[in-house]
PDB file of N, CA and C in Angstrom:
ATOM      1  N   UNK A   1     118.200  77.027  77.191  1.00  0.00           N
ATOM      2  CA  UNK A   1     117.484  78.254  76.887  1.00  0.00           C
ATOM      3  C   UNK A   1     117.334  78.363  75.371  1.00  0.00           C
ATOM      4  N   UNK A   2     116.288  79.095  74.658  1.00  0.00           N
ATOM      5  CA  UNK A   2     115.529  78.540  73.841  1.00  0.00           C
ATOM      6  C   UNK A   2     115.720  80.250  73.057  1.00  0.00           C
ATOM      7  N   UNK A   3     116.084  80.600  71.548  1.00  0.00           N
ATOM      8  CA  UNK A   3     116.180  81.841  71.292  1.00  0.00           C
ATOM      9  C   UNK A   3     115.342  83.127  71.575  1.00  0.00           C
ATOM     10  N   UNK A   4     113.840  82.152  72.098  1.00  0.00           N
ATOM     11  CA  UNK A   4     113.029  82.792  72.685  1.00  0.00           C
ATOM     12  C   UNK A   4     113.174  83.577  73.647  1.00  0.00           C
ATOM     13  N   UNK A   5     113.635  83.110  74.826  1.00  0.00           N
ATOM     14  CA  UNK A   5     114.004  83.168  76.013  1.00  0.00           C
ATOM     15  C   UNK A   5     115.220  84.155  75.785  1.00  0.00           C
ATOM     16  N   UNK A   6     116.286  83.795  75.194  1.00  0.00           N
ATOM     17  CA  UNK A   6     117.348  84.764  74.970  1.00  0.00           C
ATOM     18  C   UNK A   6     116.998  86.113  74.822  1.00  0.00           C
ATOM     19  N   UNK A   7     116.391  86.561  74.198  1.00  0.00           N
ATOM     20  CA  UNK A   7     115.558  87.557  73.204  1.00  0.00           C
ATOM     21  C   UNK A   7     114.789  87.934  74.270  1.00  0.00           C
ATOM     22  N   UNK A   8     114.250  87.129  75.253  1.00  0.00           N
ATOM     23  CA  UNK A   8     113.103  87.719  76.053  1.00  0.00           C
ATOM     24  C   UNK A   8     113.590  89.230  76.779  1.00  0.00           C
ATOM     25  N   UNK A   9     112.317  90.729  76.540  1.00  0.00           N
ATOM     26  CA  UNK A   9     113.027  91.894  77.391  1.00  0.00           C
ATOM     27  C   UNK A   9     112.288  91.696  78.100  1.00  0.00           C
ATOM     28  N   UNK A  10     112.929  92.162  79.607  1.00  0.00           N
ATOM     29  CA  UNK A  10     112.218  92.180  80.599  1.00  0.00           C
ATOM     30  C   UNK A  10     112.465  93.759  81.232  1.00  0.00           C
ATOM     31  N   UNK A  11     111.106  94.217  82.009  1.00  0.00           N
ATOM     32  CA  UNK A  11     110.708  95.318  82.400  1.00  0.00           C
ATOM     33  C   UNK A  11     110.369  95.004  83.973  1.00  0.00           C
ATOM     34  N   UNK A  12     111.408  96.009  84.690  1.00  0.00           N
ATOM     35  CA  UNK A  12     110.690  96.011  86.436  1.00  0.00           C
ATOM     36  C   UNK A  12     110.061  97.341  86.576  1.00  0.00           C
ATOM     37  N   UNK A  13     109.091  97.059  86.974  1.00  0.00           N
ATOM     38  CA  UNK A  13     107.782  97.925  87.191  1.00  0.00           C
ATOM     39  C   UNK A  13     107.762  97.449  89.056  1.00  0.00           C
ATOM     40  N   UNK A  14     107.931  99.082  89.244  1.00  0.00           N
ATOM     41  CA  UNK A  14     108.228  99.224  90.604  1.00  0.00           C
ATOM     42  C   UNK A  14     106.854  99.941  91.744  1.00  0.00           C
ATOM     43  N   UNK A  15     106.255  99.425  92.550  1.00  0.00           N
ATOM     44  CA  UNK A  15     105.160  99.887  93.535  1.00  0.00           C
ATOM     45  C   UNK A  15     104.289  99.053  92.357  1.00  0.00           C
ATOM     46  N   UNK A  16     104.549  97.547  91.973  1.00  0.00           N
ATOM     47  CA  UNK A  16     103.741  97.021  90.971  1.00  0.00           C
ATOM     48  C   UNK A  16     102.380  96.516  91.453  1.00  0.00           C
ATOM     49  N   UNK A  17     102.048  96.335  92.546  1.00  0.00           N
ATOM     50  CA  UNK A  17     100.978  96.485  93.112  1.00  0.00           C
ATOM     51  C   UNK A  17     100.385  97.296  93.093  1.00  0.00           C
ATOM     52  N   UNK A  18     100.613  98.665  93.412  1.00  0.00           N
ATOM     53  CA  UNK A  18      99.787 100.038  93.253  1.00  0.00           C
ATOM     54  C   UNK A  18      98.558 100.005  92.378  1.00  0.00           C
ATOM     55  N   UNK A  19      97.847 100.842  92.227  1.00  0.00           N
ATOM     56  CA  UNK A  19      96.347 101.017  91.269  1.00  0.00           C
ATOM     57  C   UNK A  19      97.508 100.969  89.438  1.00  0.00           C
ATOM     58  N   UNK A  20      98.147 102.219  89.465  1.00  0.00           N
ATOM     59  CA  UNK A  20      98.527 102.846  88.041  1.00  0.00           C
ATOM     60  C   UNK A  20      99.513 101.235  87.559  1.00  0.00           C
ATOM     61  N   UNK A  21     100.082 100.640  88.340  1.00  0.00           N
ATOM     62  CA  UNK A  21     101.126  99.900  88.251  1.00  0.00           C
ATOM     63  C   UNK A  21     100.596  98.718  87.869  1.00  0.00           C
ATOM     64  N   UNK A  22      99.839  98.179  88.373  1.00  0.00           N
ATOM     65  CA  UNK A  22      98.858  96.948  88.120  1.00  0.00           C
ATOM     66  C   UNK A  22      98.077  97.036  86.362  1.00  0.00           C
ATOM     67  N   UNK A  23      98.233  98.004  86.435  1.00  0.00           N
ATOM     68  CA  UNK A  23      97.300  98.231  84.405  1.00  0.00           C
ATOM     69  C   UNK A  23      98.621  98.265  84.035  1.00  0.00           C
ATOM     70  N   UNK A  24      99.667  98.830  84.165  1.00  0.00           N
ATOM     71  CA  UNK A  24     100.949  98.490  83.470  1.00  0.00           C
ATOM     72  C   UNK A  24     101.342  97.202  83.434  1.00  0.00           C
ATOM     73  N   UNK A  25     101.506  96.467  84.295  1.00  0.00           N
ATOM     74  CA  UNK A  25     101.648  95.335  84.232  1.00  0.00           C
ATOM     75  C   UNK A  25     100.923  94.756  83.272  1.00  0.00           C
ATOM     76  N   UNK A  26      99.714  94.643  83.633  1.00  0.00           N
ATOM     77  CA  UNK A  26      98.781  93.913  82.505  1.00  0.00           C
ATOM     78  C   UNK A  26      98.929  94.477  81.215  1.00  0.00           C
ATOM     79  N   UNK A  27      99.351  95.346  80.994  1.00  0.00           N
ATOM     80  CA  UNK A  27      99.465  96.070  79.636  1.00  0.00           C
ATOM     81  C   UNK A  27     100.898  95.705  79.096  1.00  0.00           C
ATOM     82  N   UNK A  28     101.803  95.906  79.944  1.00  0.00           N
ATOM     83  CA  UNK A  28     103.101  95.054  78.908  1.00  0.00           C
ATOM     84  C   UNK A  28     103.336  93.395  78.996  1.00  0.00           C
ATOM     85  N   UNK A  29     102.233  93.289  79.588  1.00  0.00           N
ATOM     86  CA  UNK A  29     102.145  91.519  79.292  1.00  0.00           C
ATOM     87  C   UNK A  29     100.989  91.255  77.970  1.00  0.00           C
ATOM     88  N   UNK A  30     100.291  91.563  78.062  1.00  0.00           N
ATOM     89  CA  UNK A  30      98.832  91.456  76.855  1.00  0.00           C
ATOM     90  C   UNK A  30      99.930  92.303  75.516  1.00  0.00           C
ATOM     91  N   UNK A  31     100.743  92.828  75.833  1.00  0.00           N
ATOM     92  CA  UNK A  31     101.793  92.884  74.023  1.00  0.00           C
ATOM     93  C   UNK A  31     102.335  92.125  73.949  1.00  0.00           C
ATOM     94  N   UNK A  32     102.851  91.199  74.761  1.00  0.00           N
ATOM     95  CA  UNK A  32     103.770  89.855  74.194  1.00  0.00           C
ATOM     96  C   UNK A  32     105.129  90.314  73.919  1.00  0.00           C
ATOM     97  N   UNK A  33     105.753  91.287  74.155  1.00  0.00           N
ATOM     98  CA  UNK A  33     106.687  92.109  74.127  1.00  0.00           C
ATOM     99  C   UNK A  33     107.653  91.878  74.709  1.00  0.00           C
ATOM    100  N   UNK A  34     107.000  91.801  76.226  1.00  0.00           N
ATOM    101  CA  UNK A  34     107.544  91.789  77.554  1.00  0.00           C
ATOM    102  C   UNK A  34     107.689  90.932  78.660  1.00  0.00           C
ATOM    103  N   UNK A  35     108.279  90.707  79.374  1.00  0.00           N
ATOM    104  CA  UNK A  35     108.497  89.866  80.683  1.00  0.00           C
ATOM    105  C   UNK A  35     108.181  91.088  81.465  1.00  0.00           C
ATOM    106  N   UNK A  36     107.806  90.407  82.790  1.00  0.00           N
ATOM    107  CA  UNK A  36     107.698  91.855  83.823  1.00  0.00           C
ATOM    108  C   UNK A  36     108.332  91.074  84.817  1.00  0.00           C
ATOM    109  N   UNK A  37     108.923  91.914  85.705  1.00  0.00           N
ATOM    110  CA  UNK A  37     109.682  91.702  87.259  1.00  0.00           C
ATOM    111  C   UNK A  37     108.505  92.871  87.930  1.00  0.00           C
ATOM    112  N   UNK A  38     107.348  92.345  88.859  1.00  0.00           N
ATOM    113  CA  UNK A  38     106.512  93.162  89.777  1.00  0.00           C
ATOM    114  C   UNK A  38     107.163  93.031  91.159  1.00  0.00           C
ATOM    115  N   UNK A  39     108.305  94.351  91.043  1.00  0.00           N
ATOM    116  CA  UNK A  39     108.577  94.719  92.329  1.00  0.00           C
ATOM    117  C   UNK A  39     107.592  95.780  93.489  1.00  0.00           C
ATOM    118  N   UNK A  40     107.267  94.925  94.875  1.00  0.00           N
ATOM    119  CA  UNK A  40     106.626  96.046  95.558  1.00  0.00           C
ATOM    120  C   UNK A  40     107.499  95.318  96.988  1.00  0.00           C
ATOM    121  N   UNK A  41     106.899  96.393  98.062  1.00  0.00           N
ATOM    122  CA  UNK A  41     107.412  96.136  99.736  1.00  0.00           C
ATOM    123  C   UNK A  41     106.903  95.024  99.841  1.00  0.00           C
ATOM    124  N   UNK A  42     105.902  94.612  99.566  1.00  0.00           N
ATOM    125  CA  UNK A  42     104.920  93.069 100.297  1.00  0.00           C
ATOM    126  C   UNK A  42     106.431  91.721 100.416  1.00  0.00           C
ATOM    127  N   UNK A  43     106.219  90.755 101.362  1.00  0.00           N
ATOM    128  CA  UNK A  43     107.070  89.841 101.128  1.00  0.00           C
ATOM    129  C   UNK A  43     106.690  88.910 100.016  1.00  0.00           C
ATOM    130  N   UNK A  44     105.294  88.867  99.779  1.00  0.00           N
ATOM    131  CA  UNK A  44     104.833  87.638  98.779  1.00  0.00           C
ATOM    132  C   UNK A  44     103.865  88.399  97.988  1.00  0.00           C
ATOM    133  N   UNK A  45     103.641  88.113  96.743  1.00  0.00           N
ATOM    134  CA  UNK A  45     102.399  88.461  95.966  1.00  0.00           C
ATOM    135  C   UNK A  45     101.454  88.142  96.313  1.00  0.00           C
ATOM    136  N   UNK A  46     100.307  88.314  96.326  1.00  0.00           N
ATOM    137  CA  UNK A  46      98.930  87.754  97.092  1.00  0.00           C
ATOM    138  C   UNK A  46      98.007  88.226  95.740  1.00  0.00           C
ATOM    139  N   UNK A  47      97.360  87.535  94.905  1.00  0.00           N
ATOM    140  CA  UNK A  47      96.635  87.943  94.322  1.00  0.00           C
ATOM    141  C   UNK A  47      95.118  87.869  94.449  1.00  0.00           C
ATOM    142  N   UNK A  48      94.341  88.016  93.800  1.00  0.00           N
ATOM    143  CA  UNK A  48      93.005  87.903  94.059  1.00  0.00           C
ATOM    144  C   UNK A  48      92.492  86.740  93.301  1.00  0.00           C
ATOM    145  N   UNK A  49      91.657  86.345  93.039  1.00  0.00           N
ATOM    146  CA  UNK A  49      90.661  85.644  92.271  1.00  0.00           C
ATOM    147  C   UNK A  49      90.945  85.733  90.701  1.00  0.00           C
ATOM    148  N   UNK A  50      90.314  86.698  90.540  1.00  0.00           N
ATOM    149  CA  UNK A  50      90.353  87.444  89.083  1.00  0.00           C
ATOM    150  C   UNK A  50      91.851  87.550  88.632  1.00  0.00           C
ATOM    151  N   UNK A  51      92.578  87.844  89.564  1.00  0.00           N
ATOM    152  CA  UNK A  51      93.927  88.103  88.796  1.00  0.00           C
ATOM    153  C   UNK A  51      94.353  86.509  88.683  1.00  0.00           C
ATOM    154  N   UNK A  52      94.182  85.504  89.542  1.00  0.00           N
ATOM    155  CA  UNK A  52      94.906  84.498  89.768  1.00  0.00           C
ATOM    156  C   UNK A  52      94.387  83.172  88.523  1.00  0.00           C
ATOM    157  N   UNK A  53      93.454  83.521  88.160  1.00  0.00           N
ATOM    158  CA  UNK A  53      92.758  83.065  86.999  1.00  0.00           C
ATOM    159  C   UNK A  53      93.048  83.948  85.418  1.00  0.00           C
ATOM    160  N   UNK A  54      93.590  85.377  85.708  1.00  0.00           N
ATOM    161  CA  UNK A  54      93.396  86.247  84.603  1.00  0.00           C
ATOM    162  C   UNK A  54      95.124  85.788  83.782  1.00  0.00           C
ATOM    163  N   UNK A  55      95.276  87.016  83.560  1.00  0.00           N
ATOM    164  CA  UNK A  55      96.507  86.979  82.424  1.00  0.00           C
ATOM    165  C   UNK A  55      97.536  87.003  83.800  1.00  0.00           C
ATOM    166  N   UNK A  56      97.529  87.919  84.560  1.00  0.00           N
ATOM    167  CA  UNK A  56      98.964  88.025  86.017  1.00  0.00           C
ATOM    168  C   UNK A  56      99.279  86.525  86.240  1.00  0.00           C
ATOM    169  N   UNK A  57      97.857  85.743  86.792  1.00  0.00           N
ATOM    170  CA  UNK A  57      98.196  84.306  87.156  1.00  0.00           C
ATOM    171  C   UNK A  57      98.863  83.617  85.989  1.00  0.00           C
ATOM    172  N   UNK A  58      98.515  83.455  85.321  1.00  0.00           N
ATOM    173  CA  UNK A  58      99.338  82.532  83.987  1.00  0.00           C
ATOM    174  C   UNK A  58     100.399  83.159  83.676  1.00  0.00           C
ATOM    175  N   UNK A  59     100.733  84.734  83.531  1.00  0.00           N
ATOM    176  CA  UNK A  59     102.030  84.662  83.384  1.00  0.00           C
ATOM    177  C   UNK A  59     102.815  84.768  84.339  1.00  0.00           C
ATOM    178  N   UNK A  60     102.922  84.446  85.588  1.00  0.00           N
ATOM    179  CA  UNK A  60     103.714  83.757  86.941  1.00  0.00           C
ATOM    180  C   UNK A  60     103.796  82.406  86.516  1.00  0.00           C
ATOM    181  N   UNK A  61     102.904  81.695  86.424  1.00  0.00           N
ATOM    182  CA  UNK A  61     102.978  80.168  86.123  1.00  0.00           C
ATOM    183  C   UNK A  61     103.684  79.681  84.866  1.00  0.00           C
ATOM    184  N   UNK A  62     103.645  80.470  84.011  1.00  0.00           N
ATOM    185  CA  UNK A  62     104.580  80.677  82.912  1.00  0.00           C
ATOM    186  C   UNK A  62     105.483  81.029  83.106  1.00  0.00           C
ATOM    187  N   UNK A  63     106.360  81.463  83.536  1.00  0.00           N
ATOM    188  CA  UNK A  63     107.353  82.425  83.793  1.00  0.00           C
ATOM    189  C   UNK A  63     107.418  83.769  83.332  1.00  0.00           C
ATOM    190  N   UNK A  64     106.683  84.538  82.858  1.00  0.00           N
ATOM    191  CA  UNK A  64     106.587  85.356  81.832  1.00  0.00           C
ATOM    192  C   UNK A  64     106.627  86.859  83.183  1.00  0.00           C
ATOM    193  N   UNK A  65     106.415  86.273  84.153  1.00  0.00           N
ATOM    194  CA  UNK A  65     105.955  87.550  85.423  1.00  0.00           C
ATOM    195  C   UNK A  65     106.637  86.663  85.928  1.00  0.00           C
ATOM    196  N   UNK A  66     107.152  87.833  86.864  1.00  0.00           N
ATOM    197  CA  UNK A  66     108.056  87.245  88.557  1.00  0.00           C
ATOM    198  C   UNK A  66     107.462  88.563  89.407  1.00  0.00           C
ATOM    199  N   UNK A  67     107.241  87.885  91.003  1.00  0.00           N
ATOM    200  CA  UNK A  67     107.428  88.936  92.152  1.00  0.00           C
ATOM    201  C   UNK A  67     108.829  88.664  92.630  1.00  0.00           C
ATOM    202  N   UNK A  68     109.186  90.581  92.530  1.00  0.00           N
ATOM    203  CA  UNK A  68     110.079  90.838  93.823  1.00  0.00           C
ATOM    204  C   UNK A  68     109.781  91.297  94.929  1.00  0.00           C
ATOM    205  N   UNK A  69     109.954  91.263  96.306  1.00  0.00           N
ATOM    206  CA  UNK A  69     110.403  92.167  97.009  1.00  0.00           C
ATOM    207  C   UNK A  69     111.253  93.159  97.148  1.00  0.00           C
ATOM    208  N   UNK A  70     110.686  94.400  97.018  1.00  0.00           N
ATOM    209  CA  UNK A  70     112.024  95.276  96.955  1.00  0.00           C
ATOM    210  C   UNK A  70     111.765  96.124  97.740  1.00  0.00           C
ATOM    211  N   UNK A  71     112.716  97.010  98.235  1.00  0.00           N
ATOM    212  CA  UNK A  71     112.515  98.359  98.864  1.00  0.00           C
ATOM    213  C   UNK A  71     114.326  98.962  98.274  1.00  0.00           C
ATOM    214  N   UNK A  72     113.626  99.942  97.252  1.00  0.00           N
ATOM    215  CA  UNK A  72     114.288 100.763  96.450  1.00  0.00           C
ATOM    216  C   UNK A  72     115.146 101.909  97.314  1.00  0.00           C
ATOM    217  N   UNK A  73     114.332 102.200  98.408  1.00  0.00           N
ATOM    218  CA  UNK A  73     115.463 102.894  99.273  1.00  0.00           C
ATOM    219  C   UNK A  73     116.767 101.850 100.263  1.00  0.00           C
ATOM    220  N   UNK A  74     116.813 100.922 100.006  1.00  0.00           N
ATOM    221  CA  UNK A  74     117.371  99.967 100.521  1.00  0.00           C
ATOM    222  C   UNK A  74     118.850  99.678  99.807  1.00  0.00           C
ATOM    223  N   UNK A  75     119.990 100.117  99.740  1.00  0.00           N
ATOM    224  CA  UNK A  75     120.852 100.156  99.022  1.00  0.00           C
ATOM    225  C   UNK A  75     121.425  98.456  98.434  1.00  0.00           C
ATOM    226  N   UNK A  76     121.504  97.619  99.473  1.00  0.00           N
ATOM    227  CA  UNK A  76     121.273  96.461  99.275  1.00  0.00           C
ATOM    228  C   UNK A  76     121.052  95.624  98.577  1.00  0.00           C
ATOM    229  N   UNK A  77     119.929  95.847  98.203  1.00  0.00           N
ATOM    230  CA  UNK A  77     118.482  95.766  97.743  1.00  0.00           C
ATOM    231  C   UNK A  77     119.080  96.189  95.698  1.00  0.00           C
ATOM    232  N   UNK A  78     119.510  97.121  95.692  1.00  0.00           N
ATOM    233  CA  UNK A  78     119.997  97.754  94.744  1.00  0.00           C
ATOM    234  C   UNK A  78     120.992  96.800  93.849  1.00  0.00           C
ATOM    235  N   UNK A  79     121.953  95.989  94.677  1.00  0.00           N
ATOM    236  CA  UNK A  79     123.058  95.954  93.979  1.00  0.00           C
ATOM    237  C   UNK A  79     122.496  94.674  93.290  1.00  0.00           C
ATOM    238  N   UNK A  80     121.243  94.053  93.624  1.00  0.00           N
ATOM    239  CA  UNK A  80     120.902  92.724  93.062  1.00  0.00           C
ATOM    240  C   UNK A  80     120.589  93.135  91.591  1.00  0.00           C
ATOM    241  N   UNK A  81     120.362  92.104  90.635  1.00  0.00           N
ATOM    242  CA  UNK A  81     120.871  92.261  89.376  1.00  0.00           C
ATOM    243  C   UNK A  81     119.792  93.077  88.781  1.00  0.00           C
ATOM    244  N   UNK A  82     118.617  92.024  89.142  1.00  0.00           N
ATOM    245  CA  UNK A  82     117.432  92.578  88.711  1.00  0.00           C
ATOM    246  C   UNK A  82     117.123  93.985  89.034  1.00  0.00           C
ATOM    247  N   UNK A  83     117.596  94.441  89.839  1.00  0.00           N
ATOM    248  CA  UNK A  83     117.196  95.905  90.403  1.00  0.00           C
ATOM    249  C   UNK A  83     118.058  97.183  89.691  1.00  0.00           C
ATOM    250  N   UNK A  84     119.322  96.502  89.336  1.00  0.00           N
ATOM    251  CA  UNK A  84     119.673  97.484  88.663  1.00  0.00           C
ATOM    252  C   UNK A  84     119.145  98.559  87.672  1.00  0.00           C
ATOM    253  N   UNK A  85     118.162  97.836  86.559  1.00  0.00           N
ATOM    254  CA  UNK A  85     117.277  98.687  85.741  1.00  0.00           C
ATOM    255  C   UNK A  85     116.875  99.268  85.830  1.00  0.00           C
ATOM    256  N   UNK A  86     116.031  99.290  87.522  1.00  0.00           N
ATOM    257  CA  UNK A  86     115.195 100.191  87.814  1.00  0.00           C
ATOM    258  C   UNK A  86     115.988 101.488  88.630  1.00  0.00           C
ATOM    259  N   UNK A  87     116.956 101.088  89.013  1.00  0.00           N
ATOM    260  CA  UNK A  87     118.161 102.600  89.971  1.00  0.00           C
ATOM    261  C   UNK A  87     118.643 103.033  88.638  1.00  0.00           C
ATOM    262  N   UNK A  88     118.420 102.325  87.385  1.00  0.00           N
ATOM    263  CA  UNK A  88     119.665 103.343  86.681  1.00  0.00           C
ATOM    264  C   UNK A  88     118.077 104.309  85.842  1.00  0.00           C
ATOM    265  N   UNK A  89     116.839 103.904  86.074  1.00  0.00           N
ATOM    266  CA  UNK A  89     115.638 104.393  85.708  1.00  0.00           C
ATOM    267  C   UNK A  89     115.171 105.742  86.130  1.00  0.00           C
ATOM    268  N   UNK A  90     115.623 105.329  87.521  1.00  0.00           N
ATOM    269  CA  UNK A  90     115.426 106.007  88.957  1.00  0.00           C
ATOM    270  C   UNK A  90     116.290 106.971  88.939  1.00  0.00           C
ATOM    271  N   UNK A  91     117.008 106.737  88.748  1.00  0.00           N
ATOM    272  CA  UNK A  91     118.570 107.830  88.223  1.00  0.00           C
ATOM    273  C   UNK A  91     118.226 109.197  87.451  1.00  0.00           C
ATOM    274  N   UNK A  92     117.807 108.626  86.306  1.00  0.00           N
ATOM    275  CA  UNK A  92     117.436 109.421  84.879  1.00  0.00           C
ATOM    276  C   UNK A  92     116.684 109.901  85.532  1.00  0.00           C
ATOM    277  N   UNK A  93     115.328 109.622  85.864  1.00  0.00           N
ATOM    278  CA  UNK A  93     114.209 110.459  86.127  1.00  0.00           C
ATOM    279  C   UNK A  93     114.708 111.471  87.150  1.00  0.00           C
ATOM    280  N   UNK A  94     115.134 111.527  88.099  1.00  0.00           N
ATOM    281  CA  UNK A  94     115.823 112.416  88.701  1.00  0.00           C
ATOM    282  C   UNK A  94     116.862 113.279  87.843  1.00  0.00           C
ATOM    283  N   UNK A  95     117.415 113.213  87.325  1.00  0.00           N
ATOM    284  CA  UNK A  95     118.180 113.924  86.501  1.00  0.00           C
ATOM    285  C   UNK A  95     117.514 114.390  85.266  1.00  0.00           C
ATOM    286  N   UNK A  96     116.380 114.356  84.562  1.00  0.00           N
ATOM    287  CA  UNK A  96     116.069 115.002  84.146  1.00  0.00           C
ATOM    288  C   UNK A  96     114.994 116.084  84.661  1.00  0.00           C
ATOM    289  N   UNK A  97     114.422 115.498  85.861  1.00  0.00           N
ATOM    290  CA  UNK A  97     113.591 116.154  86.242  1.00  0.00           C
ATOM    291  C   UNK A  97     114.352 117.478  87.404  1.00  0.00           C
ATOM    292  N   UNK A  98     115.609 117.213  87.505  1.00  0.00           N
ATOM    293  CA  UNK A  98     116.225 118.699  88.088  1.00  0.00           C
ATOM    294  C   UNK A  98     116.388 119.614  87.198  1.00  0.00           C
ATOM    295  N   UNK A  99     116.939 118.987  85.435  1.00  0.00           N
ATOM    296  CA  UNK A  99     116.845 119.691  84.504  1.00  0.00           C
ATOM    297  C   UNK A  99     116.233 120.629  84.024  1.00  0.00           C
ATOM    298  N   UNK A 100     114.710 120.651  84.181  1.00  0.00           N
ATOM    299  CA  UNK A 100     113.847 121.035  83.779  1.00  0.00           C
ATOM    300  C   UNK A 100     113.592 122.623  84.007  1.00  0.00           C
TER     301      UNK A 100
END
């Protein structure tokens, strides 16, 4: 592993399929910033044409993007590593939003 790679942050973006989720994606990949983990229910990513040729396809083939499967109500599901970010995300937002 390469200091690059060390250094690399990565972001799970959850229902990453969705309409709003899909421009996020593409948007913290086109900064160079970011790695993305696109967690949704589907078992496999299925992309289209356009995506599979666009920036999504190359950064899967790169490593720069990964699909998960997840289901966030799934406790399970939770304790895997990658998922953690997003329950302790999931957390906050709930807790601030009782705050309010």
């Amino acid at each position: 592993m390469d200091a690059a790679e060390a250094s690399a942050r990565w972001c799970v973006v959850t229902g990453g399929r969705g309409f709003a989720a899909r421009h996020l994606v593409l948007m913290l990949l086109r900064s160079g910033e970011w790695r993305v983990r696109v967690a949704d229910l589907a078992q496999v990513i299925s992309l289209d044409l356009d995506e599979e040729q666009g920036i999504l396809g190359a950064a899967i083939r790169e490593g720069q993007a990964v699909y998960a499967s997840a289901d966030l109500r799934d406790k399970a599901q939770l304790a895997k590593d990658w998922c953690l970010s997003a329950y302790a995300a999931a957390s906050e937002v709930g807790r601030t939003r009782r705050n309010q």
